[in-house]
PDB file of N, CA and C in Angstrom:
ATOM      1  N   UNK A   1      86.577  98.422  89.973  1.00  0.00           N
ATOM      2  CA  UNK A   1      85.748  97.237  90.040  1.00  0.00           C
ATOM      3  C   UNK A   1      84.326  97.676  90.376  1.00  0.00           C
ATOM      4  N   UNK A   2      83.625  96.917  89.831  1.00  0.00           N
ATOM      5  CA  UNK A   2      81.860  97.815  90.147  1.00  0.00           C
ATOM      6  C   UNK A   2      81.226  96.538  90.904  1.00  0.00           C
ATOM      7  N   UNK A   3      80.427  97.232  91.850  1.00  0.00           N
ATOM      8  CA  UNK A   3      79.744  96.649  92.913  1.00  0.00           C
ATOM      9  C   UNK A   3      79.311  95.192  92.769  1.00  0.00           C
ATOM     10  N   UNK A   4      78.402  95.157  91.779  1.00  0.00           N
ATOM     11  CA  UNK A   4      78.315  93.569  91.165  1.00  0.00           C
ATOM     12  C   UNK A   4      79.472  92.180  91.286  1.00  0.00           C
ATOM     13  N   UNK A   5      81.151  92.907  90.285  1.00  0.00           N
ATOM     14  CA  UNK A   5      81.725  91.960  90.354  1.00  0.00           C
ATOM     15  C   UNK A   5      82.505  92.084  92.060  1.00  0.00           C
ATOM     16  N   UNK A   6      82.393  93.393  92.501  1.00  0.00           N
ATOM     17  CA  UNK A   6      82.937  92.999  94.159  1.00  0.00           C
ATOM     18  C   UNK A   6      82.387  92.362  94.714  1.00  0.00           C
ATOM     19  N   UNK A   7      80.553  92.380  94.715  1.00  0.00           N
ATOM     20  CA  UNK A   7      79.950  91.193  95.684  1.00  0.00           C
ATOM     21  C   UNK A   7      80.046  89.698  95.407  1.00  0.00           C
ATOM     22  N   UNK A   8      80.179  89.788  93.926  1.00  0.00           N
ATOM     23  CA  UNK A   8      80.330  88.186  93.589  1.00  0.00           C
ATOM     24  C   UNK A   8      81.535  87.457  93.807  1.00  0.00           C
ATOM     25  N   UNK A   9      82.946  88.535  94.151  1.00  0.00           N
ATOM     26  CA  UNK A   9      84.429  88.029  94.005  1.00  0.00           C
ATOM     27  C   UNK A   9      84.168  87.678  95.839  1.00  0.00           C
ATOM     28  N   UNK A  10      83.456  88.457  97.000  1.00  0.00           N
ATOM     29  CA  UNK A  10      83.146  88.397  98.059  1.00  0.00           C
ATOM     30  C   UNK A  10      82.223  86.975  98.429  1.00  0.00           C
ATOM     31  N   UNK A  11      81.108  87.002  97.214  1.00  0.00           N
ATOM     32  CA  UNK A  11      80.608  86.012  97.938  1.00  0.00           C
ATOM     33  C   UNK A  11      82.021  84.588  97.255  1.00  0.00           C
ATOM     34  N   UNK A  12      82.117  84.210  96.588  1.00  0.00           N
ATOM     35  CA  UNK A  12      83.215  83.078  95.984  1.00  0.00           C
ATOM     36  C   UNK A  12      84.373  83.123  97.130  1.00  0.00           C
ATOM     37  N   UNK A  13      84.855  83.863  97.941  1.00  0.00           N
ATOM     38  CA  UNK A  13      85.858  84.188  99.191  1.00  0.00           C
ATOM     39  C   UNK A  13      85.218  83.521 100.008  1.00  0.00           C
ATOM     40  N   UNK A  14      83.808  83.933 100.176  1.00  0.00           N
ATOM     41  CA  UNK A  14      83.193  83.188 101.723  1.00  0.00           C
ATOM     42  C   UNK A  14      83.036  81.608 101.336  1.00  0.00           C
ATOM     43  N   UNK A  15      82.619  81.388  99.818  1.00  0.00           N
ATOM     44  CA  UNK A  15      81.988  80.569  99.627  1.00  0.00           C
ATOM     45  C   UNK A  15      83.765  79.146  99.939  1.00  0.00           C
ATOM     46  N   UNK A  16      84.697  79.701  99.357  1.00  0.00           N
ATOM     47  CA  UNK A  16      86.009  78.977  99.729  1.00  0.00           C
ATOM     48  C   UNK A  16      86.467  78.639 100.995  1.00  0.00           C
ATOM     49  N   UNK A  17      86.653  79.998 101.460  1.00  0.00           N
ATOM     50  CA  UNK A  17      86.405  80.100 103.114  1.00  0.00           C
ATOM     51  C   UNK A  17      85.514  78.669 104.304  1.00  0.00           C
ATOM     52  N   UNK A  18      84.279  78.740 103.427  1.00  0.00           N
ATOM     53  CA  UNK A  18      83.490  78.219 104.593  1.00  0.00           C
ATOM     54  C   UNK A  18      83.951  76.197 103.932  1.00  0.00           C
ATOM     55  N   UNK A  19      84.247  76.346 103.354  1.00  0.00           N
ATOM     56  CA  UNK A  19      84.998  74.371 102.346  1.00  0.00           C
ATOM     57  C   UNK A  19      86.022  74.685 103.458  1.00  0.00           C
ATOM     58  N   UNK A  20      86.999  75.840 103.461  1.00  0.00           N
ATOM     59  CA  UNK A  20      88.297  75.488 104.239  1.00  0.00           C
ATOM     60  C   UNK A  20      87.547  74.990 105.838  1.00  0.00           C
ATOM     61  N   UNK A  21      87.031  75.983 105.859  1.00  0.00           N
ATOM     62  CA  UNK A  21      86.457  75.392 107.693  1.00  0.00           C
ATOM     63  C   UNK A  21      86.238  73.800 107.816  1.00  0.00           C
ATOM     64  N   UNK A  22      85.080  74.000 107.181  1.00  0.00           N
ATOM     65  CA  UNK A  22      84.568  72.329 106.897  1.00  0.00           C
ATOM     66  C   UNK A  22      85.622  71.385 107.010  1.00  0.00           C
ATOM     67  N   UNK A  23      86.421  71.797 106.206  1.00  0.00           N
ATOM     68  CA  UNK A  23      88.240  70.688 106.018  1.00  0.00           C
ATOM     69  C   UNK A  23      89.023  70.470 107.605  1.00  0.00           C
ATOM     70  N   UNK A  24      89.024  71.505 107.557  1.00  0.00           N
ATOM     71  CA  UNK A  24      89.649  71.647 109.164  1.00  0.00           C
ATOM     72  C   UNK A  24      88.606  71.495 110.345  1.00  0.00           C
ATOM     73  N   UNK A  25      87.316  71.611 110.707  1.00  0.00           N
ATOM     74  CA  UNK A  25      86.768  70.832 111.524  1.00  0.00           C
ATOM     75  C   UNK A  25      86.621  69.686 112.124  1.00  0.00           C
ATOM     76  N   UNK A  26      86.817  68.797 110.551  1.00  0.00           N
ATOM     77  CA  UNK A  26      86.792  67.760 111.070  1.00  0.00           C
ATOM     78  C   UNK A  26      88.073  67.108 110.332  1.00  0.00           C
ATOM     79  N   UNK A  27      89.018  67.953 111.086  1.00  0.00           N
ATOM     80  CA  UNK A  27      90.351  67.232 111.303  1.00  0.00           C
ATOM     81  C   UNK A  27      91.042  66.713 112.506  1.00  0.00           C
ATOM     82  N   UNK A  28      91.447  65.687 112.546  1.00  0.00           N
ATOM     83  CA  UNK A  28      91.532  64.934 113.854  1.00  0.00           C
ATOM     84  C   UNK A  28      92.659  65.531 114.741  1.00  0.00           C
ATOM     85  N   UNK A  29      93.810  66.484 113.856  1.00  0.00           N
ATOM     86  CA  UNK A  29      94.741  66.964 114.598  1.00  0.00           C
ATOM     87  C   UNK A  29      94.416  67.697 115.396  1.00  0.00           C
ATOM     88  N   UNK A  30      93.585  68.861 114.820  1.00  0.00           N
ATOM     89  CA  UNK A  30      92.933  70.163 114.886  1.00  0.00           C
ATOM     90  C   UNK A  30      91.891  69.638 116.263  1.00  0.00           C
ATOM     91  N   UNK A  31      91.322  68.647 116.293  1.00  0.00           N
ATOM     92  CA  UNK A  31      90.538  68.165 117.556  1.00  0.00           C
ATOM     93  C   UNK A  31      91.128  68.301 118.877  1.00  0.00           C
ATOM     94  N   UNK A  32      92.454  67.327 118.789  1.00  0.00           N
ATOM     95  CA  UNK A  32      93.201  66.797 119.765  1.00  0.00           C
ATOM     96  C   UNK A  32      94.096  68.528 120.216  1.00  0.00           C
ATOM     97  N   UNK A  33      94.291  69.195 119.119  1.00  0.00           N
ATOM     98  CA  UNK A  33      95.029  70.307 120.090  1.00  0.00           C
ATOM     99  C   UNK A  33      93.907  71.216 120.829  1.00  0.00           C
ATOM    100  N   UNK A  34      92.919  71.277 120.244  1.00  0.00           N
ATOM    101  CA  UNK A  34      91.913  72.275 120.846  1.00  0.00           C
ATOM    102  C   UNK A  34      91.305  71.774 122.257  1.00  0.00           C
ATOM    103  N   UNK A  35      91.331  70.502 122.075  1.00  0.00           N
ATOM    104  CA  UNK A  35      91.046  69.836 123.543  1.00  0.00           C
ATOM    105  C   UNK A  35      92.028  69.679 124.246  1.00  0.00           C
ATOM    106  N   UNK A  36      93.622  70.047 123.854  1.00  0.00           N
ATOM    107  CA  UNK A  36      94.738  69.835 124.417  1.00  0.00           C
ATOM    108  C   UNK A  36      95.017  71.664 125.426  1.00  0.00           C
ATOM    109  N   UNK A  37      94.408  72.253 124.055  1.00  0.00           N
ATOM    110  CA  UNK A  37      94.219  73.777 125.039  1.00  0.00           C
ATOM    111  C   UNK A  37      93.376  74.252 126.058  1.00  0.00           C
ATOM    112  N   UNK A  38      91.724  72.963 125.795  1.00  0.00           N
ATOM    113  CA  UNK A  38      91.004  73.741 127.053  1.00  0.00           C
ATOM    114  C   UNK A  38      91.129  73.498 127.730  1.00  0.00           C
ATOM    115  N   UNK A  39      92.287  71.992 127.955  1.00  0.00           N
ATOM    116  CA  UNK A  39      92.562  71.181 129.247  1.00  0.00           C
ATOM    117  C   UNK A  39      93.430  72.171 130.182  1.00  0.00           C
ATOM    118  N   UNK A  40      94.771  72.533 129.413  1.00  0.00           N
ATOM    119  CA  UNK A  40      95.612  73.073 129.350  1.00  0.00           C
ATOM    120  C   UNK A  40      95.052  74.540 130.037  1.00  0.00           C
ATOM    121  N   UNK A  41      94.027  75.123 129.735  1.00  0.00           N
ATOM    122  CA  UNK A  41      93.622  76.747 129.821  1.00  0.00           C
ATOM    123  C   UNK A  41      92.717  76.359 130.893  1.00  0.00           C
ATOM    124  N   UNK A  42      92.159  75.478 131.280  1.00  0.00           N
ATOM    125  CA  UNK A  42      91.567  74.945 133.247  1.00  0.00           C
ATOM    126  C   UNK A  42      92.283  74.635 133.735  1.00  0.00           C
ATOM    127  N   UNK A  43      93.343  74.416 133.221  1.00  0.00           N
ATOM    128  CA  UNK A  43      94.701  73.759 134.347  1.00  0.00           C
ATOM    129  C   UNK A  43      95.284  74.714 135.280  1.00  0.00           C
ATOM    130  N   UNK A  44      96.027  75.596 134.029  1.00  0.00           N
ATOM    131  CA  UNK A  44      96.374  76.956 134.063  1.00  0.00           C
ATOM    132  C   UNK A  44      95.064  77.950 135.384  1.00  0.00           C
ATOM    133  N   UNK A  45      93.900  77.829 134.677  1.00  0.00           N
ATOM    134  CA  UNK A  45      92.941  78.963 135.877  1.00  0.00           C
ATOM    135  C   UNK A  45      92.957  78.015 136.961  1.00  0.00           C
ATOM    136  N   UNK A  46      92.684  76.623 136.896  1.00  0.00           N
ATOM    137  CA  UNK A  46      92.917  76.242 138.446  1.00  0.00           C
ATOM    138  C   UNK A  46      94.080  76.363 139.501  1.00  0.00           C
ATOM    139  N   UNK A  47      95.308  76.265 138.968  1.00  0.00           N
ATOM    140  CA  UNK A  47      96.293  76.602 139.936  1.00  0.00           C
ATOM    141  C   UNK A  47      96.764  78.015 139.556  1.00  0.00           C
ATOM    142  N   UNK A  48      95.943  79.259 139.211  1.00  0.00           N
ATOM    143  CA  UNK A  48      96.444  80.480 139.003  1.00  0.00           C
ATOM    144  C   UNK A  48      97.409  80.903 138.382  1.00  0.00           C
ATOM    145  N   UNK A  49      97.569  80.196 137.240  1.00  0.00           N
ATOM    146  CA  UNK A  49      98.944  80.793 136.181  1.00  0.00           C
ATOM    147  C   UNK A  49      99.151  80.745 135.126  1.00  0.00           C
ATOM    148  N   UNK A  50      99.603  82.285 134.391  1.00  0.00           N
ATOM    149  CA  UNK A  50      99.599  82.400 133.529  1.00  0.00           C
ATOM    150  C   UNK A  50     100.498  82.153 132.278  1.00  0.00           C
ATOM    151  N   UNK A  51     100.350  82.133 130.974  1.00  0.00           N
ATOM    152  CA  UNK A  51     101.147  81.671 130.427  1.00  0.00           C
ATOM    153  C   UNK A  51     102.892  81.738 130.241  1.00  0.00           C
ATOM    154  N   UNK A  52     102.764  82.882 130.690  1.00  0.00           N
ATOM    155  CA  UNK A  52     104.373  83.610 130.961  1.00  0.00           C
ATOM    156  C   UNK A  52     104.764  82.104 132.609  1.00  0.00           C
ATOM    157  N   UNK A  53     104.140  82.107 133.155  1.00  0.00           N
ATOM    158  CA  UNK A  53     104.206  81.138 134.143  1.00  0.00           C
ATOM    159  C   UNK A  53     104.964  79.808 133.788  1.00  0.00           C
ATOM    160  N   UNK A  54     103.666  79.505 132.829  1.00  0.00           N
ATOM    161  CA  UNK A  54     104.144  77.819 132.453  1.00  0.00           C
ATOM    162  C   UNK A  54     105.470  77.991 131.371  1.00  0.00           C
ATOM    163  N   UNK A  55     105.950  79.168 130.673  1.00  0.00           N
ATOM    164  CA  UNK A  55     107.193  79.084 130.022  1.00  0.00           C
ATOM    165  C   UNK A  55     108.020  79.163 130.859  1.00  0.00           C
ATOM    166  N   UNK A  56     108.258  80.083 131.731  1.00  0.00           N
ATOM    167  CA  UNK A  56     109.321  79.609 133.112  1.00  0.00           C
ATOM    168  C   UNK A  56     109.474  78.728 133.178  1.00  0.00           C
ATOM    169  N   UNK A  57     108.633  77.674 133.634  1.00  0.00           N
ATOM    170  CA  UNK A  57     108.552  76.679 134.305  1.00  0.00           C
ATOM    171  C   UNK A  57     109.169  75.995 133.297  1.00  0.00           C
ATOM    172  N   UNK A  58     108.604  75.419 132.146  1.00  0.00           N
ATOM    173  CA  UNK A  58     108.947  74.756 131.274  1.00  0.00           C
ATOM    174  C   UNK A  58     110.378  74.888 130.302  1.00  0.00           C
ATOM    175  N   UNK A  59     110.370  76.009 130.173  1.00  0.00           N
ATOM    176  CA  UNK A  59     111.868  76.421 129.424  1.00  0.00           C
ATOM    177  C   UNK A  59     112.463  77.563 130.280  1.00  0.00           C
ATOM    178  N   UNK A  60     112.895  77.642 131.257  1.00  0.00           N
ATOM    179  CA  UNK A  60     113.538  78.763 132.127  1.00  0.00           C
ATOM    180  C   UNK A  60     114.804  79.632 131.482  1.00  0.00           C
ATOM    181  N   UNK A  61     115.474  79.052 130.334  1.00  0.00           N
ATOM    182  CA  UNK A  61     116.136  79.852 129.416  1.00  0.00           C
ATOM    183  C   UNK A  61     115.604  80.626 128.724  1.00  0.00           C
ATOM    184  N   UNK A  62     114.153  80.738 128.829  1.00  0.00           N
ATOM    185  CA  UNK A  62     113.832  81.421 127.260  1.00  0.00           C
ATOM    186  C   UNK A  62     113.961  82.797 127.075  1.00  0.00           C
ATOM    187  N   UNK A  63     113.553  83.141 128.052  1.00  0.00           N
ATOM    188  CA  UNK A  63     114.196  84.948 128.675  1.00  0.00           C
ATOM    189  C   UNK A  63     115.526  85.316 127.844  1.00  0.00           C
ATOM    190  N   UNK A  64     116.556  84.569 128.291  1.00  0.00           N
ATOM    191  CA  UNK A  64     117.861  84.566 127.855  1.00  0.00           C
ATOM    192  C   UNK A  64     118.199  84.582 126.479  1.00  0.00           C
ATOM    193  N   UNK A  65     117.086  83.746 125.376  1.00  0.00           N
ATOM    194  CA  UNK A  65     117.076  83.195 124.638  1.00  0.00           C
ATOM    195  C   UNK A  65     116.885  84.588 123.537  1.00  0.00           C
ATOM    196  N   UNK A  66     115.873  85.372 123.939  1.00  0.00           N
ATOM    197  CA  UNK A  66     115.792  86.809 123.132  1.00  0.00           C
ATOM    198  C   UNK A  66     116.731  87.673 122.813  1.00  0.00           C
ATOM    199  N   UNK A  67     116.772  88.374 121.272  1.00  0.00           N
ATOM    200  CA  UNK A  67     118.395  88.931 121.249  1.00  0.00           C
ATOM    201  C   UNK A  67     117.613  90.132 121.541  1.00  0.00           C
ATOM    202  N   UNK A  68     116.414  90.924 121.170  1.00  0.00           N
ATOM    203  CA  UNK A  68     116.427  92.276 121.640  1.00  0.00           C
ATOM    204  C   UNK A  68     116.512  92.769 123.355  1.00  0.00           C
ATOM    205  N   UNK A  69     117.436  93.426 123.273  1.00  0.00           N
ATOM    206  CA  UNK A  69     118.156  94.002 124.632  1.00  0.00           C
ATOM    207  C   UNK A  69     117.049  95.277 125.134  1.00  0.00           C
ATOM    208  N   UNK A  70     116.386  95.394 125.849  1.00  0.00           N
ATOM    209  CA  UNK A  70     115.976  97.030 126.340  1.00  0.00           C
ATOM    210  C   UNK A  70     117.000  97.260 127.201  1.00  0.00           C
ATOM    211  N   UNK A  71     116.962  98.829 126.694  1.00  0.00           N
ATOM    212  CA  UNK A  71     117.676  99.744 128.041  1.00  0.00           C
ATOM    213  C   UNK A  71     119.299  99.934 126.924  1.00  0.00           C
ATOM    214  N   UNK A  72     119.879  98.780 125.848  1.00  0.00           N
ATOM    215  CA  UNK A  72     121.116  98.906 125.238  1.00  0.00           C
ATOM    216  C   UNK A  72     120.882 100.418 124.133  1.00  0.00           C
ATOM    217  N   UNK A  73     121.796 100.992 124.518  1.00  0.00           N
ATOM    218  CA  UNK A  73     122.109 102.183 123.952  1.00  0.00           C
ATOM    219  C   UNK A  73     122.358 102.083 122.424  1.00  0.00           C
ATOM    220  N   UNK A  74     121.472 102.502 121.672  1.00  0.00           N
ATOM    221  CA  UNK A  74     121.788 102.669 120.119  1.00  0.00           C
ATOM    222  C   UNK A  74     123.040 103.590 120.066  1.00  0.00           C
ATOM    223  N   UNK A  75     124.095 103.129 118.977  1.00  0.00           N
ATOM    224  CA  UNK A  75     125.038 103.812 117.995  1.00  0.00           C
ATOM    225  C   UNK A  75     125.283 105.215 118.063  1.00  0.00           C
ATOM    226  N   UNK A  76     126.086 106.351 118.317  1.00  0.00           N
ATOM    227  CA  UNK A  76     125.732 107.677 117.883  1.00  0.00           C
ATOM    228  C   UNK A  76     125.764 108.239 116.716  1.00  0.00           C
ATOM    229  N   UNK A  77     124.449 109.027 115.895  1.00  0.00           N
ATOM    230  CA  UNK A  77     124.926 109.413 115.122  1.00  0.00           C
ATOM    231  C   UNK A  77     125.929 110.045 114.835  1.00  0.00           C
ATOM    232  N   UNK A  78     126.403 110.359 113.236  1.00  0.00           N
ATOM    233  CA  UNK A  78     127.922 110.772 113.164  1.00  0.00           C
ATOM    234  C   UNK A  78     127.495 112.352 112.661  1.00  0.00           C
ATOM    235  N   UNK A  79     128.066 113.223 112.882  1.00  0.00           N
ATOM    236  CA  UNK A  79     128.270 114.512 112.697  1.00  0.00           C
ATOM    237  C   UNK A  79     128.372 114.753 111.109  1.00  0.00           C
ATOM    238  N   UNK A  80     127.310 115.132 110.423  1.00  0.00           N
ATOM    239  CA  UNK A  80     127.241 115.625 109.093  1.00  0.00           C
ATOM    240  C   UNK A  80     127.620 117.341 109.112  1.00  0.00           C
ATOM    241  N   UNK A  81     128.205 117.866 108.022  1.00  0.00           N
ATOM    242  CA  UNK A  81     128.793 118.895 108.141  1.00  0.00           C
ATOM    243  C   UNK A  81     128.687 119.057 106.033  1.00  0.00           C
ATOM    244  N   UNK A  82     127.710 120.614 106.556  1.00  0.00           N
ATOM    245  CA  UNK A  82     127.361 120.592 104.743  1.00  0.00           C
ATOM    246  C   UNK A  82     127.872 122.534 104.801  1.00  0.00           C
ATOM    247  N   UNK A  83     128.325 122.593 103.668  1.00  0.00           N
ATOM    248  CA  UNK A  83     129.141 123.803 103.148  1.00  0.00           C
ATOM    249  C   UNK A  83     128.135 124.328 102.243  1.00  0.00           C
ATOM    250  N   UNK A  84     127.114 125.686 102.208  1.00  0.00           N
ATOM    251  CA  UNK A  84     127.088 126.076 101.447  1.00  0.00           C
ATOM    252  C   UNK A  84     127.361 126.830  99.828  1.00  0.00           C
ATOM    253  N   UNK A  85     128.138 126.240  98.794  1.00  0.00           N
ATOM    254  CA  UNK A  85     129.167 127.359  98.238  1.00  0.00           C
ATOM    255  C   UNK A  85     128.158 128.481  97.387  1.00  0.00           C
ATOM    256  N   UNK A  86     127.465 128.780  97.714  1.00  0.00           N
ATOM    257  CA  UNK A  86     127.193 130.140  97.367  1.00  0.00           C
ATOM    258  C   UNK A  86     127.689 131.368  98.418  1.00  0.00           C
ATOM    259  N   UNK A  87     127.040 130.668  99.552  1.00  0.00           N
ATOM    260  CA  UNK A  87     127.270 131.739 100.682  1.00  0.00           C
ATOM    261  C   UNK A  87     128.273 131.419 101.972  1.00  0.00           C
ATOM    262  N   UNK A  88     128.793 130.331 101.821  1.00  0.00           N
ATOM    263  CA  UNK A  88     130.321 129.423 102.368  1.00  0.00           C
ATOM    264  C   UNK A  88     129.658 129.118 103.776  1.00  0.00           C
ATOM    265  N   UNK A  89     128.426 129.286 104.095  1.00  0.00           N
ATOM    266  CA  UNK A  89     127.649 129.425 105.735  1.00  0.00           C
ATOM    267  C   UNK A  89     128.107 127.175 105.790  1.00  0.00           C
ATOM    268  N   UNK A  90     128.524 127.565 107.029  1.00  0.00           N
ATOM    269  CA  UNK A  90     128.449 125.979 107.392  1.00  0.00           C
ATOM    270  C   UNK A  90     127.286 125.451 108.579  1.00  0.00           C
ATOM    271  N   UNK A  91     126.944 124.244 107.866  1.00  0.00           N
ATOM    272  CA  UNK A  91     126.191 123.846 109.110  1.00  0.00           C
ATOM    273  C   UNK A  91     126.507 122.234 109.566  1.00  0.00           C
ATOM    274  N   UNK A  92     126.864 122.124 110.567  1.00  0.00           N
ATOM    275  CA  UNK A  92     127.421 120.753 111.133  1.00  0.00           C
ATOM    276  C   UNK A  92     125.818 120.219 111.992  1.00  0.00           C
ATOM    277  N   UNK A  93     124.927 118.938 111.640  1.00  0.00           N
ATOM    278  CA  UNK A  93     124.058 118.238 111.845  1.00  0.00           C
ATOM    279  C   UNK A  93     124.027 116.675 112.204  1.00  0.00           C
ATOM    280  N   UNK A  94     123.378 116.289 113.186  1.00  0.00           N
ATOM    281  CA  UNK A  94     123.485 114.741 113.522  1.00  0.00           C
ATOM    282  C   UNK A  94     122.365 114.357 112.998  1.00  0.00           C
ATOM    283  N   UNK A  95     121.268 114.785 112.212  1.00  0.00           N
ATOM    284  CA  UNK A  95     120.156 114.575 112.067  1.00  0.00           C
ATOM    285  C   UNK A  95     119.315 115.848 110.504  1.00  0.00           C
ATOM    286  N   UNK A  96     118.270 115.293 110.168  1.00  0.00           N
ATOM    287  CA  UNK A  96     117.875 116.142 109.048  1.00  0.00           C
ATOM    288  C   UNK A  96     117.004 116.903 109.562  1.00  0.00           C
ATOM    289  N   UNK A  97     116.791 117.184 110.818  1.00  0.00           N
ATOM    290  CA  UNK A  97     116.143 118.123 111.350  1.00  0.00           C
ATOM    291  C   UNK A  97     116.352 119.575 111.499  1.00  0.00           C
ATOM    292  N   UNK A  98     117.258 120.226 110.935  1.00  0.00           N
ATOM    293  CA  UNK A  98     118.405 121.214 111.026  1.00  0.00           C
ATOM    294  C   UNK A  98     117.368 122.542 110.201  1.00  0.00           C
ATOM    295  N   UNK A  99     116.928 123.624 110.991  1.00  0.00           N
ATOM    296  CA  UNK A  99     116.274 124.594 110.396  1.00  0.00           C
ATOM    297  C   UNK A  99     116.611 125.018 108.848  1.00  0.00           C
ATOM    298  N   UNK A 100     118.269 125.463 109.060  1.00  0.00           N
ATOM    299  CA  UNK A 100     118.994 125.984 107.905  1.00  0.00           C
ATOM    300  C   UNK A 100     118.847 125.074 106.680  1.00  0.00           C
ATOM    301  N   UNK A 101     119.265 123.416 106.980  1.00  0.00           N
ATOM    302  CA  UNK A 101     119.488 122.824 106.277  1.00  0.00           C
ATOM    303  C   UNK A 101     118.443 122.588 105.674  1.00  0.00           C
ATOM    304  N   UNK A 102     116.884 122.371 106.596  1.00  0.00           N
ATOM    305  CA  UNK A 102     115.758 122.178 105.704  1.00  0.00           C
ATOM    306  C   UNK A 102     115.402 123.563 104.546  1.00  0.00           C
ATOM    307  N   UNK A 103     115.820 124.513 104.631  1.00  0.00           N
ATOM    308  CA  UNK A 103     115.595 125.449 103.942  1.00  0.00           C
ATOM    309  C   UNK A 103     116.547 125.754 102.860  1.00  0.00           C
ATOM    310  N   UNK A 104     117.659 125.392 103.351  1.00  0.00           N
ATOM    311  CA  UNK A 104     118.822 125.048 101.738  1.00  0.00           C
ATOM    312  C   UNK A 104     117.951 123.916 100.706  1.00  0.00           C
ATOM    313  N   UNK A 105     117.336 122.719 101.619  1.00  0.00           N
ATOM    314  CA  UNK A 105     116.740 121.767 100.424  1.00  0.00           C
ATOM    315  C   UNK A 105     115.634 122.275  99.818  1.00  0.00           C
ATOM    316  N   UNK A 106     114.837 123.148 100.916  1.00  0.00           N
ATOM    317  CA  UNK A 106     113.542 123.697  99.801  1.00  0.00           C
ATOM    318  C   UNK A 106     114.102 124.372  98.757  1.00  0.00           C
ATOM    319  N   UNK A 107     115.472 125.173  99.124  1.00  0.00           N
ATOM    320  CA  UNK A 107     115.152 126.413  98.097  1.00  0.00           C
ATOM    321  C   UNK A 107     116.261 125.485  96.631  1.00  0.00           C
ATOM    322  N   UNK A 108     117.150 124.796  97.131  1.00  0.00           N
ATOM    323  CA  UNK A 108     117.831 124.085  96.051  1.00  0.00           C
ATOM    324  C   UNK A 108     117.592 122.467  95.780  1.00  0.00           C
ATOM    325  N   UNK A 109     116.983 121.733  96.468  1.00  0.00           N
ATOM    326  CA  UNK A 109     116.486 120.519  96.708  1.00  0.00           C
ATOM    327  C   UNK A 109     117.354 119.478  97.169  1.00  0.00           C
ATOM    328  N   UNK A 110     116.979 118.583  97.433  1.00  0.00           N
ATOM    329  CA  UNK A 110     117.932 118.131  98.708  1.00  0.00           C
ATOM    330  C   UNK A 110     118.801 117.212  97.986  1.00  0.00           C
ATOM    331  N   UNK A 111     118.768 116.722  96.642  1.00  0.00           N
ATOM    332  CA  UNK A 111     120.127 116.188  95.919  1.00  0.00           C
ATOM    333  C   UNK A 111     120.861 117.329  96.026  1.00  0.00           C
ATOM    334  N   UNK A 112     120.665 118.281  95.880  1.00  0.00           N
ATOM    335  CA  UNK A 112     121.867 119.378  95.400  1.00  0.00           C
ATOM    336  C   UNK A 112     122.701 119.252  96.598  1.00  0.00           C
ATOM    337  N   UNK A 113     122.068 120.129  97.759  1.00  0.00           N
ATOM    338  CA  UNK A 113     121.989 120.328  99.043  1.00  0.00           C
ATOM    339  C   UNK A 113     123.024 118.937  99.631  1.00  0.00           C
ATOM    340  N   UNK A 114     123.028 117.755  99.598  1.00  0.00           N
ATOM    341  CA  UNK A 114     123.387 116.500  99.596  1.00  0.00           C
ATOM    342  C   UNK A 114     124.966 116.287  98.996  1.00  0.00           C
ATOM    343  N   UNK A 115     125.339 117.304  97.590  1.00  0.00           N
ATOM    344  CA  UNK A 115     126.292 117.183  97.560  1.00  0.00           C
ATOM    345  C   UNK A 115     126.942 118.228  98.009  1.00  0.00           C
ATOM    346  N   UNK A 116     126.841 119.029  98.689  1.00  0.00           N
ATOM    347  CA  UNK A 116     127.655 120.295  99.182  1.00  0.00           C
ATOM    348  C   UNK A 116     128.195 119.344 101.179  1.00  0.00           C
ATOM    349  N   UNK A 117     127.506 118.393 100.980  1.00  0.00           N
ATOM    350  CA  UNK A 117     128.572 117.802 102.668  1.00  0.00           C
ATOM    351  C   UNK A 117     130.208 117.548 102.089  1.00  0.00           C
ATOM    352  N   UNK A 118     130.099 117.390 103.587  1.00  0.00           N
ATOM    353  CA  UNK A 118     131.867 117.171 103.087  1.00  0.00           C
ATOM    354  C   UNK A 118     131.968 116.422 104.117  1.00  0.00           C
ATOM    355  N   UNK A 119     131.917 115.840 105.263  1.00  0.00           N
ATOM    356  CA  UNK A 119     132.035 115.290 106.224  1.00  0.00           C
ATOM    357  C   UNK A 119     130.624 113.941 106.506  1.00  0.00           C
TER     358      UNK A 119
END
């Protein structure tokens, strides 16, 4: 794209852009929540609390409510086990991090390498 039609596709973005604002400024919903937040955000600094605060307060399940667990122990990987048959060398791996194994895929590539597991 050459500079010309990028500034003109840029200015037509702002130029859409600044109609959307306009639309939503003076929208009456858009009024009532923004004045519903600064009430809401002096309320909050006058009696010292933060938003994690007022969800307590307000929904005291919500904690509970989250499925990601910290601290729950992921799955173990399972023990991969690949047979060279040129040179019958075995190497048993939980992971593709495996010196030998990365060097069987350079030198034969790692489809090949891939079908020599057995486990």
């Amino acid at each position: 794209m050459s500079l010309i039609t990028e500034y003109r596709a840029t200015e037509e973005a702002i130029k859409e852009l600044q109609e959307r604002l306009e639309k939503l400024s003076g929208n009456e919903a858009l009024l009532k929540e923004m004045e519903f937040e600064k009430k809401l955000r002096a309320l909050m600094s006058e009696y010292g609390k933060s938003l994690r605060d007022i969800i307590a307060i307000l929904d005291p399940d919500y904690r509970k409510q989250i499925t990601h667990q910290p601290g729950k122990p992921r799955a173990q990987r399972a023990v991969k086990v690949y047979r060279n048959p040129n040179t019958g060398e075995l190497v048993e791996t939980k992971g593709g991090n495996h010196k030998t194994l990365k060097e069987w895929k350079q030198e034969h590539g790692a489809a090949v390498v891939e079908t020599w597991r057995t486990q």
